[in-house]
PDB file of N, CA and C in Angstrom:
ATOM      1  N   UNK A   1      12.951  23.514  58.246  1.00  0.00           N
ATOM      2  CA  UNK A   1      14.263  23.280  58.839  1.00  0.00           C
ATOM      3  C   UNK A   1      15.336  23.744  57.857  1.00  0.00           C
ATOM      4  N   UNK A   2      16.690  24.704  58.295  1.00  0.00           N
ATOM      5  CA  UNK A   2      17.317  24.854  57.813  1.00  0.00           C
ATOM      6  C   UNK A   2      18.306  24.114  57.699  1.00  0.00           C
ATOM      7  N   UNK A   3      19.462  23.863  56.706  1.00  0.00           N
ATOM      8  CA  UNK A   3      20.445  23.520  56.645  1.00  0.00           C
ATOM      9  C   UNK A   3      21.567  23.441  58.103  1.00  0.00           C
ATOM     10  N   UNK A   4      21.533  24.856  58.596  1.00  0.00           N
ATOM     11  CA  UNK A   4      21.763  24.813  59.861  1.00  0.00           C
ATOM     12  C   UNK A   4      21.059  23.942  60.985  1.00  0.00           C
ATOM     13  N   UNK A   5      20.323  23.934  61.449  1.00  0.00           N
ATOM     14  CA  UNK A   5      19.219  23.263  61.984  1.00  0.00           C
ATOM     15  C   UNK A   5      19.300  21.708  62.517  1.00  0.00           C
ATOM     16  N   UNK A   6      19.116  21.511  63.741  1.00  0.00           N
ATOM     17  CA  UNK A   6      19.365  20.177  64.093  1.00  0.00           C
ATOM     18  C   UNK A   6      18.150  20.102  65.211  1.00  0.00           C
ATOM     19  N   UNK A   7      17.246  18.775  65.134  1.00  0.00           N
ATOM     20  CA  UNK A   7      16.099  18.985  65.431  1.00  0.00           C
ATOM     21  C   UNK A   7      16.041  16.629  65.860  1.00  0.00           C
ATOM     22  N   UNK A   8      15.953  16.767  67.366  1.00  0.00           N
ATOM     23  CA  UNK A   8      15.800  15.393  67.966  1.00  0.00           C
ATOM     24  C   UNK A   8      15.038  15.769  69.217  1.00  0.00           C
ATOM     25  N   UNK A   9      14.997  14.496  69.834  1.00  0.00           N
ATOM     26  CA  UNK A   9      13.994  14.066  70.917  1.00  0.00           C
ATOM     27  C   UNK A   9      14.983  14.047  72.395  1.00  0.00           C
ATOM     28  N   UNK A  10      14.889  14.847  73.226  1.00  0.00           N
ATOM     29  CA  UNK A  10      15.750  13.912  74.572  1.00  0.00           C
ATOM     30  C   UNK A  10      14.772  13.467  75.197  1.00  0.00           C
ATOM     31  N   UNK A  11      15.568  12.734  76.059  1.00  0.00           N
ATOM     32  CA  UNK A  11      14.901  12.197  77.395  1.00  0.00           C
ATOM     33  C   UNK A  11      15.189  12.375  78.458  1.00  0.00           C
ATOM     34  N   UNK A  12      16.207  13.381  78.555  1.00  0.00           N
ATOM     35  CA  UNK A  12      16.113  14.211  80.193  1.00  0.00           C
ATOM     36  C   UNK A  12      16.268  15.769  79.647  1.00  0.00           C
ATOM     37  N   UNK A  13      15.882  16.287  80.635  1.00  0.00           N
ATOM     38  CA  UNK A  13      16.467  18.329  80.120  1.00  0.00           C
ATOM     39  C   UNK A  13      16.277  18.679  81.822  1.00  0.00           C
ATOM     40  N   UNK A  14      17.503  19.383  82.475  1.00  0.00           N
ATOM     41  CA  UNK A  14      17.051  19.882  83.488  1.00  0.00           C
ATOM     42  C   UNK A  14      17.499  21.523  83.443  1.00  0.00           C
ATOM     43  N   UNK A  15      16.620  22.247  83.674  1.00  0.00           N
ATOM     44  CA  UNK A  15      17.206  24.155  83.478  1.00  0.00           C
ATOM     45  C   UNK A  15      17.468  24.274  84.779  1.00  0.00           C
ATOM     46  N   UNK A  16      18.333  25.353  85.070  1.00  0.00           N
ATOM     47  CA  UNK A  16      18.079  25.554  86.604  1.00  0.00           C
ATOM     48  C   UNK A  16      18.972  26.838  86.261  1.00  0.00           C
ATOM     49  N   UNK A  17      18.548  27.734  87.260  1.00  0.00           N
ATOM     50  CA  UNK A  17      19.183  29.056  87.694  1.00  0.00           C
ATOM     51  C   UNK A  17      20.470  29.454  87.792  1.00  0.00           C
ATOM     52  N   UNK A  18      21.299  30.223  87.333  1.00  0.00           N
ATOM     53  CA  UNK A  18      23.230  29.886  87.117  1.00  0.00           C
ATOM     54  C   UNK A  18      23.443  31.245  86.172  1.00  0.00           C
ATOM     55  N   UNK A  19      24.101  31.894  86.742  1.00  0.00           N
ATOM     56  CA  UNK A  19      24.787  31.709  87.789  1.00  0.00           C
ATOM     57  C   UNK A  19      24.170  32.013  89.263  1.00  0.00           C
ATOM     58  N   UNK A  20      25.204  31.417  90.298  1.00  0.00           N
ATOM     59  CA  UNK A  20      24.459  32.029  91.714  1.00  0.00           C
ATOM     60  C   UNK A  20      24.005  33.530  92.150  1.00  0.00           C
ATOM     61  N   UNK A  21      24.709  34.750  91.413  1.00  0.00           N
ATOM     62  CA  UNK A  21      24.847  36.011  91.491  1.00  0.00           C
ATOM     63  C   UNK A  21      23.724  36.665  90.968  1.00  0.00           C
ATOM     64  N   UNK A  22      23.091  35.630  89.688  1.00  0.00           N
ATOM     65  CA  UNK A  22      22.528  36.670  88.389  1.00  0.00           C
ATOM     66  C   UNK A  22      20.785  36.880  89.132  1.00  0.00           C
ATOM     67  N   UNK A  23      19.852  37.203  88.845  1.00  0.00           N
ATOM     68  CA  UNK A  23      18.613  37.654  89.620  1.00  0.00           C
ATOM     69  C   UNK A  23      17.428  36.419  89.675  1.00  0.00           C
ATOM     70  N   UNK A  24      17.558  36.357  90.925  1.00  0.00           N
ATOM     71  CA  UNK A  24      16.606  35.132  91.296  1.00  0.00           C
ATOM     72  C   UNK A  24      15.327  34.942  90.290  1.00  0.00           C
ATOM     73  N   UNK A  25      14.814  33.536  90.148  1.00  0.00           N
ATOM     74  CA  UNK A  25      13.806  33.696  89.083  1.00  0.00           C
ATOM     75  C   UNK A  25      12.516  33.816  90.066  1.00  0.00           C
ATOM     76  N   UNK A  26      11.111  34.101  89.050  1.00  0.00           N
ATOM     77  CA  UNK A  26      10.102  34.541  89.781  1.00  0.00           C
ATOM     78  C   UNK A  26       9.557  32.557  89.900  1.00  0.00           C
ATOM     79  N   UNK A  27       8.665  32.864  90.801  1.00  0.00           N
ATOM     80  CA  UNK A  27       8.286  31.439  90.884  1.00  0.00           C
ATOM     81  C   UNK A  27       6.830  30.846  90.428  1.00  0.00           C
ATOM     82  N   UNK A  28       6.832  32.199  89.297  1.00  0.00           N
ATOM     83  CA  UNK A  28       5.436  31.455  88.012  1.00  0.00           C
ATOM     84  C   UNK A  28       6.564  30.772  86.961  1.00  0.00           C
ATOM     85  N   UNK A  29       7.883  31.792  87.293  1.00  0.00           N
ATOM     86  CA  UNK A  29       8.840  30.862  85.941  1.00  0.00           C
ATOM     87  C   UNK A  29       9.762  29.957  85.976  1.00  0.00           C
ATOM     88  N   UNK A  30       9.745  29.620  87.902  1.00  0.00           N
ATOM     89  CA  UNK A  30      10.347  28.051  88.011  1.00  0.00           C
ATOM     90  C   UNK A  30       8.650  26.620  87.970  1.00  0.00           C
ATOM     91  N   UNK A  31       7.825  27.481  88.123  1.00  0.00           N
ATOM     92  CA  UNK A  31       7.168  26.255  88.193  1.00  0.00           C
ATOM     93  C   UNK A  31       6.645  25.851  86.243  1.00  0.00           C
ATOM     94  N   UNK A  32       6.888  27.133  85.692  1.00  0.00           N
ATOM     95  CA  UNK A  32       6.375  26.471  84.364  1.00  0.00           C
ATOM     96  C   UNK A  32       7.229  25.909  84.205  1.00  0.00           C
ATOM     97  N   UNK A  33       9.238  26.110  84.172  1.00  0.00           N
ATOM     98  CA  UNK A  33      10.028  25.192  83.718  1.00  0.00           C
ATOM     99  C   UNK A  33       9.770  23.687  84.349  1.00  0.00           C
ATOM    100  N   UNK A  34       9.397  23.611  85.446  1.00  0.00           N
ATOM    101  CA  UNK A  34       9.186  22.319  86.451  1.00  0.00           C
ATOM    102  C   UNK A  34       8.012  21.500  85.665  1.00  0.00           C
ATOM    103  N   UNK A  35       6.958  22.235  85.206  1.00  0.00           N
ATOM    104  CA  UNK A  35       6.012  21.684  84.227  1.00  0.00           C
ATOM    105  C   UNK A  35       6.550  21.111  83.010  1.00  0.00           C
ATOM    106  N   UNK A  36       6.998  21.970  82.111  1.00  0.00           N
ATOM    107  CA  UNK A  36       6.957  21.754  81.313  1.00  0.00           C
ATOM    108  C   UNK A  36       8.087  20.962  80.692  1.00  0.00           C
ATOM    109  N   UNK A  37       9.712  21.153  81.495  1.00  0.00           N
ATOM    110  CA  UNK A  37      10.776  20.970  81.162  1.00  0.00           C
ATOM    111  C   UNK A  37      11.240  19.730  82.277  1.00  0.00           C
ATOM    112  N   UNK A  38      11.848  20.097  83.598  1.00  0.00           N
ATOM    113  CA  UNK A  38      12.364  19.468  84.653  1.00  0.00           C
ATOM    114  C   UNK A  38      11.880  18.367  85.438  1.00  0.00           C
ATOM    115  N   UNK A  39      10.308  18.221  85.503  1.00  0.00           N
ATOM    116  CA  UNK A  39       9.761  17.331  86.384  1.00  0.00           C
ATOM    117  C   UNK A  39       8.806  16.533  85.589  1.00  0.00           C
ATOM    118  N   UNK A  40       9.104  16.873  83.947  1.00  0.00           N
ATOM    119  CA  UNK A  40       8.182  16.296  82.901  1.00  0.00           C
ATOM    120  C   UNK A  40       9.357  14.739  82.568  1.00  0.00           C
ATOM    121  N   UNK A  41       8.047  13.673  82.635  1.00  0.00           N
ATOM    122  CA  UNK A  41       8.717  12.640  82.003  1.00  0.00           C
ATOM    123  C   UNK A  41       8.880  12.468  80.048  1.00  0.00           C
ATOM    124  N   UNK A  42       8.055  13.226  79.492  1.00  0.00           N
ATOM    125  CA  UNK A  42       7.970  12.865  78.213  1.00  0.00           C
ATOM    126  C   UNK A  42       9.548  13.546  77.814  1.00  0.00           C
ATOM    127  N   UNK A  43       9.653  12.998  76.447  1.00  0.00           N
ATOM    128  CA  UNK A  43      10.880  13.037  75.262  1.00  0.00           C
ATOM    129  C   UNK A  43      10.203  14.767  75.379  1.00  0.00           C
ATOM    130  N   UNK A  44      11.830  15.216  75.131  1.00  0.00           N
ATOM    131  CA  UNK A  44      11.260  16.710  74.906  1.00  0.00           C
ATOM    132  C   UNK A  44      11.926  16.788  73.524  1.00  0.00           C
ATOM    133  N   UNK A  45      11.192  18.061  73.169  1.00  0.00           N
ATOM    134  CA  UNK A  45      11.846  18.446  71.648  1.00  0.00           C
ATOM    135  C   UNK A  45      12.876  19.462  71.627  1.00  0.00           C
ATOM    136  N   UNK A  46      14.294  19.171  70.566  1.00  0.00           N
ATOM    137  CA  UNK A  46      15.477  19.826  70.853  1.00  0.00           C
ATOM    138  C   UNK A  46      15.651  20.176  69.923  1.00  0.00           C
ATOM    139  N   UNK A  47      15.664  21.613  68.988  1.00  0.00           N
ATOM    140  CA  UNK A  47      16.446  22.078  68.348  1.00  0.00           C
ATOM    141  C   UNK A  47      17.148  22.831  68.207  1.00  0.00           C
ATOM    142  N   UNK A  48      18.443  22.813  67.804  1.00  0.00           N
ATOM    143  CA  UNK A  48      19.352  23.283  67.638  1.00  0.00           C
ATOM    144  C   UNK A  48      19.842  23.955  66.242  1.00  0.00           C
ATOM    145  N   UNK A  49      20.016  25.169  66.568  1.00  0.00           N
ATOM    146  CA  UNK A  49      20.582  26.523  65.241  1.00  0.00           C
ATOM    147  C   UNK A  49      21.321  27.201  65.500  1.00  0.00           C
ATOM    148  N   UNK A  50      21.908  27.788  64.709  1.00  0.00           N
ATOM    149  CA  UNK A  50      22.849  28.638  64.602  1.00  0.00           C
ATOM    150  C   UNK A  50      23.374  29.286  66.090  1.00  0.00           C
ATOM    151  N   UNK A  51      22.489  29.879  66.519  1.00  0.00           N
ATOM    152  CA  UNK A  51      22.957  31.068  67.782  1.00  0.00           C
ATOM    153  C   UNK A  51      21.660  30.343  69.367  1.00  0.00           C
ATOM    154  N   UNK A  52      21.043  29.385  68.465  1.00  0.00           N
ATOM    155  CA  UNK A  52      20.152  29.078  70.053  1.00  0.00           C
ATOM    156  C   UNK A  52      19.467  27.899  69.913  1.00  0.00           C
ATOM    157  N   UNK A  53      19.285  27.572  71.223  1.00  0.00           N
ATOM    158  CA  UNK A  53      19.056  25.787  71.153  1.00  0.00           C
ATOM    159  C   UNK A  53      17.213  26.103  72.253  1.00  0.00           C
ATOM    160  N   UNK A  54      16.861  25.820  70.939  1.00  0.00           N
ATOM    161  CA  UNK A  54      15.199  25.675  71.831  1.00  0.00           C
ATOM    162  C   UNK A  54      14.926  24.369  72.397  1.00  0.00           C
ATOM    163  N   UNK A  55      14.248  24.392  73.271  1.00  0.00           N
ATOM    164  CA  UNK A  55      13.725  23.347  74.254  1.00  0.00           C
ATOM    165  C   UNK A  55      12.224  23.665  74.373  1.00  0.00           C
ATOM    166  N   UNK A  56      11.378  22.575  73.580  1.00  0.00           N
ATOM    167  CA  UNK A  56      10.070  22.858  73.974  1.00  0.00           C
ATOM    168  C   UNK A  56       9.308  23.968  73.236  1.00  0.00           C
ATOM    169  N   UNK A  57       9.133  25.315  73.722  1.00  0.00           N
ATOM    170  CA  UNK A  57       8.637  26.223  73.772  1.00  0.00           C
ATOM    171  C   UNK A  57       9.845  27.435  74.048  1.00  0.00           C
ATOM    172  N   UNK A  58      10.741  26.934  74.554  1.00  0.00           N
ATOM    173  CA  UNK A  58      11.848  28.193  75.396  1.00  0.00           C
ATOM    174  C   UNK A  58      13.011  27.957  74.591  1.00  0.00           C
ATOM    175  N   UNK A  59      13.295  29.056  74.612  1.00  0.00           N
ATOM    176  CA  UNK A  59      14.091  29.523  73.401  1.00  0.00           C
ATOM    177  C   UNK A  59      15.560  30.286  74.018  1.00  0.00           C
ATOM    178  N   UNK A  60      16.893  29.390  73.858  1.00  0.00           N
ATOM    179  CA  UNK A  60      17.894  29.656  74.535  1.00  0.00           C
ATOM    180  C   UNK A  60      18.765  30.174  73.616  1.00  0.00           C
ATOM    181  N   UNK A  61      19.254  31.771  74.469  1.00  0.00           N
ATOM    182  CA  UNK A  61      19.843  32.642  73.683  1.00  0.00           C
ATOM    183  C   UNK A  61      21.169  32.674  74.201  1.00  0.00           C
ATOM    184  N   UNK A  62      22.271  33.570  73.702  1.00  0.00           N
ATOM    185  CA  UNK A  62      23.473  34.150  74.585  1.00  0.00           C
ATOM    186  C   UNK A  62      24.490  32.870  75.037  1.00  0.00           C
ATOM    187  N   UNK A  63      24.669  31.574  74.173  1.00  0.00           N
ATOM    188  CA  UNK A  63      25.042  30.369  74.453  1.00  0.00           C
ATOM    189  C   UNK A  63      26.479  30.317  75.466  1.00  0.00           C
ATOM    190  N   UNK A  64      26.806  30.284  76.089  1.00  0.00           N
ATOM    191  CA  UNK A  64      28.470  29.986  76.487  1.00  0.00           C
ATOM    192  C   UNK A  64      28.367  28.535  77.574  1.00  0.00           C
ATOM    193  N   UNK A  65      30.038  28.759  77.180  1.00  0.00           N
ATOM    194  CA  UNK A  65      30.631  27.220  78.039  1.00  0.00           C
ATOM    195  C   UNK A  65      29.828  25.956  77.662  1.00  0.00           C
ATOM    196  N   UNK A  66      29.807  25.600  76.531  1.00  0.00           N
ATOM    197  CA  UNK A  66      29.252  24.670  75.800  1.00  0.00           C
ATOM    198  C   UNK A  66      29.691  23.083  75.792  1.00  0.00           C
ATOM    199  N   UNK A  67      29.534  22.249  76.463  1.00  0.00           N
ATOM    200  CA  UNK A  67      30.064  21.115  76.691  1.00  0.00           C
ATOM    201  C   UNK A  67      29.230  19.761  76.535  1.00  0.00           C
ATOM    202  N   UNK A  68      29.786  18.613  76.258  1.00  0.00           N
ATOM    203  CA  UNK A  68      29.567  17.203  76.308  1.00  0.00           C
ATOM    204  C   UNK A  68      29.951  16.330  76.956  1.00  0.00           C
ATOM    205  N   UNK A  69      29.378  15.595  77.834  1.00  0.00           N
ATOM    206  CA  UNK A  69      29.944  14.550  78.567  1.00  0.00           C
ATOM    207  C   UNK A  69      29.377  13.488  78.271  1.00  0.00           C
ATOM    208  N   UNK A  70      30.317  12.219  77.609  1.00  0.00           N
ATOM    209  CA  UNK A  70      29.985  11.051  77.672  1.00  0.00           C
ATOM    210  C   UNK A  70      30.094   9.988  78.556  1.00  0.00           C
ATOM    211  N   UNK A  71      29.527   9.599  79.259  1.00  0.00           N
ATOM    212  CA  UNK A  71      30.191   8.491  80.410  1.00  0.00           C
ATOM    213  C   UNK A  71      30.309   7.505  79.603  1.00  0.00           C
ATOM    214  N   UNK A  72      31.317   6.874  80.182  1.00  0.00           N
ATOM    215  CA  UNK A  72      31.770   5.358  79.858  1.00  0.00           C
ATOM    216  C   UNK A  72      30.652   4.278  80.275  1.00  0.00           C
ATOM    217  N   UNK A  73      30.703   3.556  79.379  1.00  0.00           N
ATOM    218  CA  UNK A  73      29.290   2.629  79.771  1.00  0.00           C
ATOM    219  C   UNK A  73      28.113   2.720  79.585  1.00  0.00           C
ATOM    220  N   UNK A  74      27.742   3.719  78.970  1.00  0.00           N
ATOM    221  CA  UNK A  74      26.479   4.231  78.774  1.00  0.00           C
ATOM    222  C   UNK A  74      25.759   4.902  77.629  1.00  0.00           C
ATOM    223  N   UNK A  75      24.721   4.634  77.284  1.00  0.00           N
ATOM    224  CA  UNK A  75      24.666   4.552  75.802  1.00  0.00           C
ATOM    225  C   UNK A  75      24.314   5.781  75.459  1.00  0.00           C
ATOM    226  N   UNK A  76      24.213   7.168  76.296  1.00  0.00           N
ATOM    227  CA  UNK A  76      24.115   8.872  75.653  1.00  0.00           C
ATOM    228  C   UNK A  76      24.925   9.426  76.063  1.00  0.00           C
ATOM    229  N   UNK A  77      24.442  10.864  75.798  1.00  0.00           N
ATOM    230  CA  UNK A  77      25.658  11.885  75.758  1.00  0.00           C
ATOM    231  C   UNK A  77      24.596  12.989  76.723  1.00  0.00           C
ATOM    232  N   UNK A  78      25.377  13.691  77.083  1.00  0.00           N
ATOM    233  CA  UNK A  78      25.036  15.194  77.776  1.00  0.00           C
ATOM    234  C   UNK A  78      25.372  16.634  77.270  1.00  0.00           C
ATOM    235  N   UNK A  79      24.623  17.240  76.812  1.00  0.00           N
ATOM    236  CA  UNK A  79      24.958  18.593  76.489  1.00  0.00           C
ATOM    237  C   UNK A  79      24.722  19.611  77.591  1.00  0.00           C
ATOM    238  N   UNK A  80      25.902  20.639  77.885  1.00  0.00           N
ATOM    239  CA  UNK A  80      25.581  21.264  79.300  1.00  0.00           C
ATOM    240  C   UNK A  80      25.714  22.493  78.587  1.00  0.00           C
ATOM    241  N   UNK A  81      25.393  23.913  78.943  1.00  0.00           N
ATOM    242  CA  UNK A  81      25.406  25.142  78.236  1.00  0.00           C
ATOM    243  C   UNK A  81      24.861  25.976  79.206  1.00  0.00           C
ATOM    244  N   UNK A  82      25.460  27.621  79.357  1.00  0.00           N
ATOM    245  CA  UNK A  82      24.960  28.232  80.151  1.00  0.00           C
ATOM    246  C   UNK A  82      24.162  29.179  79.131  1.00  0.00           C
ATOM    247  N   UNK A  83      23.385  29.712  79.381  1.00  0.00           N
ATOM    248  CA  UNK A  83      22.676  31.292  78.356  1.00  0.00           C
ATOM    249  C   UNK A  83      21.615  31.312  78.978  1.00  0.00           C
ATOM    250  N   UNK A  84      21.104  32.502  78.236  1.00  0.00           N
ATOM    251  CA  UNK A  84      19.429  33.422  78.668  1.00  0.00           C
ATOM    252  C   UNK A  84      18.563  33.255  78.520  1.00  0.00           C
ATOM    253  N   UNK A  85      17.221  33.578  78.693  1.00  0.00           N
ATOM    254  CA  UNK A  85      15.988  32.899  78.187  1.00  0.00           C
ATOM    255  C   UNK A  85      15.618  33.977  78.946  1.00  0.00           C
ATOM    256  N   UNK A  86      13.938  34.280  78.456  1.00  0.00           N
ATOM    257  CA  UNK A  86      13.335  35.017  79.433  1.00  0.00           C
ATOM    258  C   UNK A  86      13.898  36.217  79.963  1.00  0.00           C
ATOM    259  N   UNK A  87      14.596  36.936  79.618  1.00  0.00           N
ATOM    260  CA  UNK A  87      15.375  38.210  80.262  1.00  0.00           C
ATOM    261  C   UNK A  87      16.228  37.410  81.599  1.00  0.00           C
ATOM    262  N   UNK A  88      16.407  35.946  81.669  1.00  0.00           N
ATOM    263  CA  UNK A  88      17.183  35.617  83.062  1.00  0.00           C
ATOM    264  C   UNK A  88      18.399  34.506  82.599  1.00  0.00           C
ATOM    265  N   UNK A  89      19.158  33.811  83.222  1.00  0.00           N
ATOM    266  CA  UNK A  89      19.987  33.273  82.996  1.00  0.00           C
ATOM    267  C   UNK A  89      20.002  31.518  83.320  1.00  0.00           C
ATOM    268  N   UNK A  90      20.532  30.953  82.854  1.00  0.00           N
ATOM    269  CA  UNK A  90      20.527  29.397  83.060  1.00  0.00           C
ATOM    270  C   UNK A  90      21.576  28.737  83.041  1.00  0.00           C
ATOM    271  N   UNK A  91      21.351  27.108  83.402  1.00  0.00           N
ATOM    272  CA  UNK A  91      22.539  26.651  82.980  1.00  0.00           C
ATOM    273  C   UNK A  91      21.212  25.557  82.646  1.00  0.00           C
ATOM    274  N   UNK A  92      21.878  24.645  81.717  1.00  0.00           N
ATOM    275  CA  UNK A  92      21.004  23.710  81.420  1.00  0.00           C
ATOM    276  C   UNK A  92      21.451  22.562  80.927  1.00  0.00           C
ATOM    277  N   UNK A  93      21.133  21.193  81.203  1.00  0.00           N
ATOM    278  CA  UNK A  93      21.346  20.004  80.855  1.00  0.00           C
ATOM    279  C   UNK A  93      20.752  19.247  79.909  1.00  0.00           C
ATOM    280  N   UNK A  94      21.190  18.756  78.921  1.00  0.00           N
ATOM    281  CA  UNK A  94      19.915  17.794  77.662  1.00  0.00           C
ATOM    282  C   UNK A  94      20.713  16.652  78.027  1.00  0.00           C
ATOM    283  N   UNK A  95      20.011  15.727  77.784  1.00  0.00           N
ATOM    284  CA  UNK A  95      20.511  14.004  78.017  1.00  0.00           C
ATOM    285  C   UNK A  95      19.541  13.235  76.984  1.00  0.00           C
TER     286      UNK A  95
END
């Protein structure tokens, strides 16, 4: 781990396809995200560097519109971010 480097556990991650325009995904590579990422109950692994925030195994490049939402009342936070993976595009949620 680098100095840069930020490396925790969530307990939700949902990826999903975003923008509406950009090229539909194939559906060996919505069902591995559904495996492995979206419809998985375990803590996933999050790290975060310099230029890309891996999830798991998948490795998120090209970061924009980078945001946090905290609700009131509630004891986490949300990181929302759009970028690439896979030659395709995302938007993605950590909780």
């Amino acid at each position: 781990m680098t100095d840069s480097q930020m490396h925790y556990l969530a307990d939700k991650v949902f990826v999903h396809h975003w923008p509406k325009d950009s090229p539909i995904w194939s559906d060996s590579l919505q069902q591995k995200l559904d495996v492995s990422i979206n419809k998985n109950s375990n803590k996933k692994e999050i790290i975060i560097d310099y230029d890309i925030i891996q999830i798991e195994n998948f490795k998120f490049s090209s970061l924009q519109k980078i945001g946090i939402s905290v609700p009131f009342f509630k004891e986490e936070c949300t990181i929302i971010f759009e970028s690439q993976f896979e030659n395709v595009f995302a938007h993605v949620h950590i909780t």
